[in-house]
C-alpha atoms as a PDB file:
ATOM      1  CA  UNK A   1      72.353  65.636 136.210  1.00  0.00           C
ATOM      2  CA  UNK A   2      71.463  67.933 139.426  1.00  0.00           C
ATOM      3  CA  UNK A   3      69.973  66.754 142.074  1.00  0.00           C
ATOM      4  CA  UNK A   4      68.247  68.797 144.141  1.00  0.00           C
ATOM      5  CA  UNK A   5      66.083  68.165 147.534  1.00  0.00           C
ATOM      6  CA  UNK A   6      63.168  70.018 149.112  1.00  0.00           C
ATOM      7  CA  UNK A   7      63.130  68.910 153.117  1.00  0.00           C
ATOM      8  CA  UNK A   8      61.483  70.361 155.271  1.00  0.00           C
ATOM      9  CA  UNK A   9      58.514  70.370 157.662  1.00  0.00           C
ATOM     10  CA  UNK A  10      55.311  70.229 156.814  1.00  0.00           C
ATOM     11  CA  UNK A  11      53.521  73.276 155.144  1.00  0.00           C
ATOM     12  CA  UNK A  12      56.655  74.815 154.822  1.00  0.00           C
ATOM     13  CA  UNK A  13      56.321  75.381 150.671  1.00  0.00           C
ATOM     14  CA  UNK A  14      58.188  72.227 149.343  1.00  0.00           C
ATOM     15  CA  UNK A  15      55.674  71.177 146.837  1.00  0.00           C
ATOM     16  CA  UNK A  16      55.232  74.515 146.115  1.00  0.00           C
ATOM     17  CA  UNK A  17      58.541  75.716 145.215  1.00  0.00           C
ATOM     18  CA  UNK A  18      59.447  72.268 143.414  1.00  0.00           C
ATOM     19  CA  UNK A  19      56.711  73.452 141.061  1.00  0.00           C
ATOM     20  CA  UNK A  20      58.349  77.170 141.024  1.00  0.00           C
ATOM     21  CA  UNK A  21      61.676  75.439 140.363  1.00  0.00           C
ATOM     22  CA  UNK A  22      60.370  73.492 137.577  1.00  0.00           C
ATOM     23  CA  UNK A  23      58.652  75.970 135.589  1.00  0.00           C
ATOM     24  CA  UNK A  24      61.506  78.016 135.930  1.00  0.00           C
ATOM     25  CA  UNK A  25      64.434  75.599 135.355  1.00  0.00           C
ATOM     26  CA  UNK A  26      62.830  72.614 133.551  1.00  0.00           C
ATOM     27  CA  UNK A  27      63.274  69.628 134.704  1.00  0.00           C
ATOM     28  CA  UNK A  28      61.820  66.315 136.338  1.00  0.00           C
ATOM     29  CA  UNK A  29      60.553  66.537 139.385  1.00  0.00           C
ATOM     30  CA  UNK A  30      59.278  63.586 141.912  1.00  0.00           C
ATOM     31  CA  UNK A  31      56.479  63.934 144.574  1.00  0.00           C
ATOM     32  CA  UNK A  32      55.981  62.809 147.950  1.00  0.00           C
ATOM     33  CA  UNK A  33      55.235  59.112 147.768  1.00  0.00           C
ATOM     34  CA  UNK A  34      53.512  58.968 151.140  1.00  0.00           C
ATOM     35  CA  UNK A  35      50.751  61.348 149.753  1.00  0.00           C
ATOM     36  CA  UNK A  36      49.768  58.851 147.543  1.00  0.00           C
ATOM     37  CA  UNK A  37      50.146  55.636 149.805  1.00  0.00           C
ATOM     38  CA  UNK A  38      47.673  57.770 151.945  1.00  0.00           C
ATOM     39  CA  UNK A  39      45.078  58.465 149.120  1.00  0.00           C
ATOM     40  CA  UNK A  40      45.612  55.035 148.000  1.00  0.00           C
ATOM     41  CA  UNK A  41      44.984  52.756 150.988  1.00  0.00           C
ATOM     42  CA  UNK A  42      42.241  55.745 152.655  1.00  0.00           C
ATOM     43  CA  UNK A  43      44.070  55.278 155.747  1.00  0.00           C
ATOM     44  CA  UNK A  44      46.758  56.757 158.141  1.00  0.00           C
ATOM     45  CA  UNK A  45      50.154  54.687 158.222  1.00  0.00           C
ATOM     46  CA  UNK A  46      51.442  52.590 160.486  1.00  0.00           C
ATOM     47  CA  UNK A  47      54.724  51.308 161.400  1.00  0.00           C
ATOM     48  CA  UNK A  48      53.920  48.461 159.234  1.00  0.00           C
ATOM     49  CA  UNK A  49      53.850  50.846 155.946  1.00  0.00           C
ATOM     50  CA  UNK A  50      57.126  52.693 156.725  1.00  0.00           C
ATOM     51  CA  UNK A  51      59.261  50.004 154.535  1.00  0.00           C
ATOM     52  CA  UNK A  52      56.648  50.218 151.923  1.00  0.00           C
ATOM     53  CA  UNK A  53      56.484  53.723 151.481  1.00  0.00           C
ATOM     54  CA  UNK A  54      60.163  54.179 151.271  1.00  0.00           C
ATOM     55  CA  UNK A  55      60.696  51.807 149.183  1.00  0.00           C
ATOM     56  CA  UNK A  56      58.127  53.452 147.047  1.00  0.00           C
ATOM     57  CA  UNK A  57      59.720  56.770 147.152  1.00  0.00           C
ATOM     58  CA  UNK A  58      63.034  54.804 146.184  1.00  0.00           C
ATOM     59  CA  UNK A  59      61.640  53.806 142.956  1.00  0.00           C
ATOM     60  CA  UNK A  60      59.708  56.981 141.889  1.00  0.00           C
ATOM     61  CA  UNK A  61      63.276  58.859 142.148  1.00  0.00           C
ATOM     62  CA  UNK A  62      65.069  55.953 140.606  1.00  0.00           C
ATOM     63  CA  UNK A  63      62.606  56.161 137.681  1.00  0.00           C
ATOM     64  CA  UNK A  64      63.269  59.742 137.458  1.00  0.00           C
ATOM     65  CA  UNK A  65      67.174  59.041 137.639  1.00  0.00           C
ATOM     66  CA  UNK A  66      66.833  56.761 134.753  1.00  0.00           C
ATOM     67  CA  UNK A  67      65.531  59.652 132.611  1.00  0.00           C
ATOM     68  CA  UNK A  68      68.666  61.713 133.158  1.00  0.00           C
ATOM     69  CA  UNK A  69      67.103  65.032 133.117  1.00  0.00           C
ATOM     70  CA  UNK A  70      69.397  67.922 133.627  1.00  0.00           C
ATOM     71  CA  UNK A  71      67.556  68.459 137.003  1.00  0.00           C
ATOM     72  CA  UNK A  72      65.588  66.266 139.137  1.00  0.00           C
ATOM     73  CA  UNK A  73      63.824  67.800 141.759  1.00  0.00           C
ATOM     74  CA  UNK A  74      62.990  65.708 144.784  1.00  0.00           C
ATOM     75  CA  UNK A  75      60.050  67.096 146.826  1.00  0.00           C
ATOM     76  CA  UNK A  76      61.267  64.567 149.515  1.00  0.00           C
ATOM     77  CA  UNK A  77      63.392  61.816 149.862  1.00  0.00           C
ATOM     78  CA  UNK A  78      63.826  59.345 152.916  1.00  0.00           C
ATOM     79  CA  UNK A  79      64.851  62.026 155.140  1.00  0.00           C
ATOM     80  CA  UNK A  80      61.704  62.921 155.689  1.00  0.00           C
ATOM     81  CA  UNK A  81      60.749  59.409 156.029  1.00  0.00           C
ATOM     82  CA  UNK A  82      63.343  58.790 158.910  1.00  0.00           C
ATOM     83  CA  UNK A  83      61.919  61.550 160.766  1.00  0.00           C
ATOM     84  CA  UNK A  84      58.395  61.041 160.603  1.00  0.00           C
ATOM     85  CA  UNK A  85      58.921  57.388 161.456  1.00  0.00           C
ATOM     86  CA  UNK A  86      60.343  58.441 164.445  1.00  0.00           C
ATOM     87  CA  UNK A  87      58.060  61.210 165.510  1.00  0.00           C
ATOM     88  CA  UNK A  88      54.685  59.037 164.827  1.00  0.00           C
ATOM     89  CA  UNK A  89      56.357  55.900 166.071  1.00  0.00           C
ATOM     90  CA  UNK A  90      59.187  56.496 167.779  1.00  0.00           C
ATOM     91  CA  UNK A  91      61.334  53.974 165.750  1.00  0.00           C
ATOM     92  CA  UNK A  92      62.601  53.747 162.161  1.00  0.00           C
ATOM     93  CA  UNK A  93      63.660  51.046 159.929  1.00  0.00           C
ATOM     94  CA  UNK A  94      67.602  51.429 160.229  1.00  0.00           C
ATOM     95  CA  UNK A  95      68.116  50.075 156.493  1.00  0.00           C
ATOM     96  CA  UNK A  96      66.314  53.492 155.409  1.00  0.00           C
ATOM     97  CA  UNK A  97      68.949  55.711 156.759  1.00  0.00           C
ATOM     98  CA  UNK A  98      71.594  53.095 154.649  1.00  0.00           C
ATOM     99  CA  UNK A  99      69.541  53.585 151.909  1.00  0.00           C
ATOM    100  CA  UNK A 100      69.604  57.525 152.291  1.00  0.00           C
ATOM    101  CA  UNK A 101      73.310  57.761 152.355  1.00  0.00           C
ATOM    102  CA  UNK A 102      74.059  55.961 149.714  1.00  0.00           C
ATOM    103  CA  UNK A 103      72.950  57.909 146.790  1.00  0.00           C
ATOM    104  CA  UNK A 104      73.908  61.688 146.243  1.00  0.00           C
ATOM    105  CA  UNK A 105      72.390  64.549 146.239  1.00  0.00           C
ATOM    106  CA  UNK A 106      73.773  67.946 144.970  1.00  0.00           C
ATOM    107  CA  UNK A 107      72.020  70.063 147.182  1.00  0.00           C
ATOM    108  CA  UNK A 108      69.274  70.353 149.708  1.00  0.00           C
ATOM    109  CA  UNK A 109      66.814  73.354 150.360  1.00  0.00           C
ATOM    110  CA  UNK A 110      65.533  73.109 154.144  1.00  0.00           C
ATOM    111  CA  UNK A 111      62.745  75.224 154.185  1.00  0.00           C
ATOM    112  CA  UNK A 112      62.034  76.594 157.974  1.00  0.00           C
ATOM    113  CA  UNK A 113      58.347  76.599 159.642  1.00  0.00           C
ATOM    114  CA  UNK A 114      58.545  80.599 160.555  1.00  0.00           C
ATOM    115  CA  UNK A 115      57.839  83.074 158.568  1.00  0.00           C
ATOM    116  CA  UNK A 116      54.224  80.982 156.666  1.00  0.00           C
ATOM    117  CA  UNK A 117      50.999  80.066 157.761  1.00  0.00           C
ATOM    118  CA  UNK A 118      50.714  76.287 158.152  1.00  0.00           C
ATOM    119  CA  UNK A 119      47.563  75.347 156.294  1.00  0.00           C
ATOM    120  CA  UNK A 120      45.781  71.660 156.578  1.00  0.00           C
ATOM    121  CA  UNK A 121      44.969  69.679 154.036  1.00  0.00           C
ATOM    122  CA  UNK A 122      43.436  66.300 155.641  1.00  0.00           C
ATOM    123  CA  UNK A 123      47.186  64.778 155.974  1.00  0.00           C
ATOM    124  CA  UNK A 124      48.807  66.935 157.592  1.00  0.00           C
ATOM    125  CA  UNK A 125      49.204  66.667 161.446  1.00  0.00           C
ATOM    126  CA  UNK A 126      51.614  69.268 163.197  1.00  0.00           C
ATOM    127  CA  UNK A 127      49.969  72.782 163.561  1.00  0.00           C
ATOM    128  CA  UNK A 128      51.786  73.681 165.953  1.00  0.00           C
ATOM    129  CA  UNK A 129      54.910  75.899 165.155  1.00  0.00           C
ATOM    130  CA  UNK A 130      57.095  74.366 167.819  1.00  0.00           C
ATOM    131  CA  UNK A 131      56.342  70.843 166.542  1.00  0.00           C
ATOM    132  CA  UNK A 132      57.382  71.929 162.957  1.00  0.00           C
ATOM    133  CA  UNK A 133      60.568  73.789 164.471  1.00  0.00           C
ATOM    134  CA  UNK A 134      61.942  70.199 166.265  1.00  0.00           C
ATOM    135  CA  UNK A 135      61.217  68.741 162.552  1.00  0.00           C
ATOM    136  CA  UNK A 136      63.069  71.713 160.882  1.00  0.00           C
ATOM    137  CA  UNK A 137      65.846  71.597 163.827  1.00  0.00           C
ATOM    138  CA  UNK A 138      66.228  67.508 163.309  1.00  0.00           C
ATOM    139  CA  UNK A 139      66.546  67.880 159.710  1.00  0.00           C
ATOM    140  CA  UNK A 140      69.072  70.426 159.854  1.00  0.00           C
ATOM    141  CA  UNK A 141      70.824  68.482 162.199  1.00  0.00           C
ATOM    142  CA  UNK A 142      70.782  65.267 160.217  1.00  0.00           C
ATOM    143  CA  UNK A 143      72.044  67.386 157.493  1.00  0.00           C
ATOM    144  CA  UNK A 144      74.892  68.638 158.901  1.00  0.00           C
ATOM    145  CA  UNK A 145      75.884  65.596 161.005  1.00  0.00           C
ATOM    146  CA  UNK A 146      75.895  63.577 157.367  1.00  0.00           C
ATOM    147  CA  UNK A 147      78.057  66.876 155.460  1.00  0.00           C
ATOM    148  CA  UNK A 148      74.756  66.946 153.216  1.00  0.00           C
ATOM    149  CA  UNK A 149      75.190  70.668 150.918  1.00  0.00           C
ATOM    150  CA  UNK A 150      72.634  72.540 152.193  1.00  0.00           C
ATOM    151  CA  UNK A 151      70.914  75.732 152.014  1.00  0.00           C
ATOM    152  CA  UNK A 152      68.094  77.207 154.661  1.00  0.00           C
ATOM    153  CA  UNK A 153      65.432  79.034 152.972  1.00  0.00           C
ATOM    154  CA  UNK A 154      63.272  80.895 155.127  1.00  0.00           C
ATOM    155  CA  UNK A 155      61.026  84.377 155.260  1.00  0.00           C
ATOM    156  CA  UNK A 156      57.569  85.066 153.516  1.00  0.00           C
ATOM    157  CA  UNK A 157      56.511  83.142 149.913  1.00  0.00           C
ATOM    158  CA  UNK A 158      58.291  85.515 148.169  1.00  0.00           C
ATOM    159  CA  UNK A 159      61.757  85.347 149.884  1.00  0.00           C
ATOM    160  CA  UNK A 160      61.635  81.473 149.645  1.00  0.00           C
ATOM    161  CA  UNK A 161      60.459  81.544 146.167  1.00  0.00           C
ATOM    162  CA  UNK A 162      63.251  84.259 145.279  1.00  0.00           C
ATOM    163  CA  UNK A 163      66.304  82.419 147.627  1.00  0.00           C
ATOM    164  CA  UNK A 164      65.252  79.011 146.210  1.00  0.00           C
ATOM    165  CA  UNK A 165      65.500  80.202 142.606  1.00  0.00           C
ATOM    166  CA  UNK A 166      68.602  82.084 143.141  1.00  0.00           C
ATOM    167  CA  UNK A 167      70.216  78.720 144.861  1.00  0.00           C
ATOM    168  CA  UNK A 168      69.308  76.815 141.850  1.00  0.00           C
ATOM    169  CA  UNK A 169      70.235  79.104 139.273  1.00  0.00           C
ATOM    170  CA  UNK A 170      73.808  78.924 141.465  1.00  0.00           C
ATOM    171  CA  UNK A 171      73.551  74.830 141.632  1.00  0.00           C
ATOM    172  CA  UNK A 172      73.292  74.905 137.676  1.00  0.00           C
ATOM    173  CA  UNK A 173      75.931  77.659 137.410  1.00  0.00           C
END
């Protein structure tokens, strides 16, 4: 099994080009837990919820694990988690970063804020390009501070769709 990692900022294609990935490669592919704590509980989070939703994004991708598909596609994992903790509250659970470095991933696509439109969609909160560049820049740092295999994927929708596809079809050999 492959596992591969969409990080990111926000509105940066991640859900998007899991999908791509998917219908091109097959597959199992998990969703962003948080998206559904939100619709679920009709409320923004709080510090309070930042255990809860990890944990919940733990066991979606250790459901998908179990299945042992050829490729699981992650269209977050508690990377994302860490960071937004930290930006929205300025403090994270330290067990979450644990948690992240424990398991393995084969490869990570951080998808850059330049180059697309940021669109809102009633949970999304950083229009700004610069905020979504210190998101990008912290995940890439993160990334490389752990030795996490990694690939940037930047430009229009069709140079992220065509780089992503081409680092997958590499990741699978």
């Amino acid at each position: 099994m492959k596992v591969l990692v969409l990080c990111g900022p926000e509105s940066s294609g991640k859900s998007w080009l899991s999908g791509e990935i998917q219908h091109r490669f097959g597959g199992i592919t998990v969703g962003e837990y948080v998206r559904h704590f939100i619709d679920t509980e009709q409320r923004d989070t709080c510090y309070a919820d930042i255990p809860a939703i990890a944990r919940g994004q733990l066991a979606w991708e250790d459901e998908a694990r179990a299945a042992l598909p050829s490729l699981l596609i992650l269209d977050t994992h508690l990377l994302s988690n860490m960071l937004w903790s930290r930006v929205l509250f300025g403090d994270c659970p330290a067990w979450l970063e644990q948690a992240l470095l424990a398991r393995h991933y084969d490869l990570h696509l951080l998808l850059s804020p330049e180059g697309v439109e940021w669109i809102g969609d009633g949970q999304r909160c950083q229009p700004r390009l610069e905020e979504r560049q210190a998101f990008f820049d912290d995940s890439l740092h993160w990334l490389q501070q752990h030795r996490q295999p990694l690939r940037v994927i930047d430009g229009d929708w069709q140079q992220r769709r065509d780089d992503a596809l081409a680092a997958v079809a590499e990741l699978l050999g």
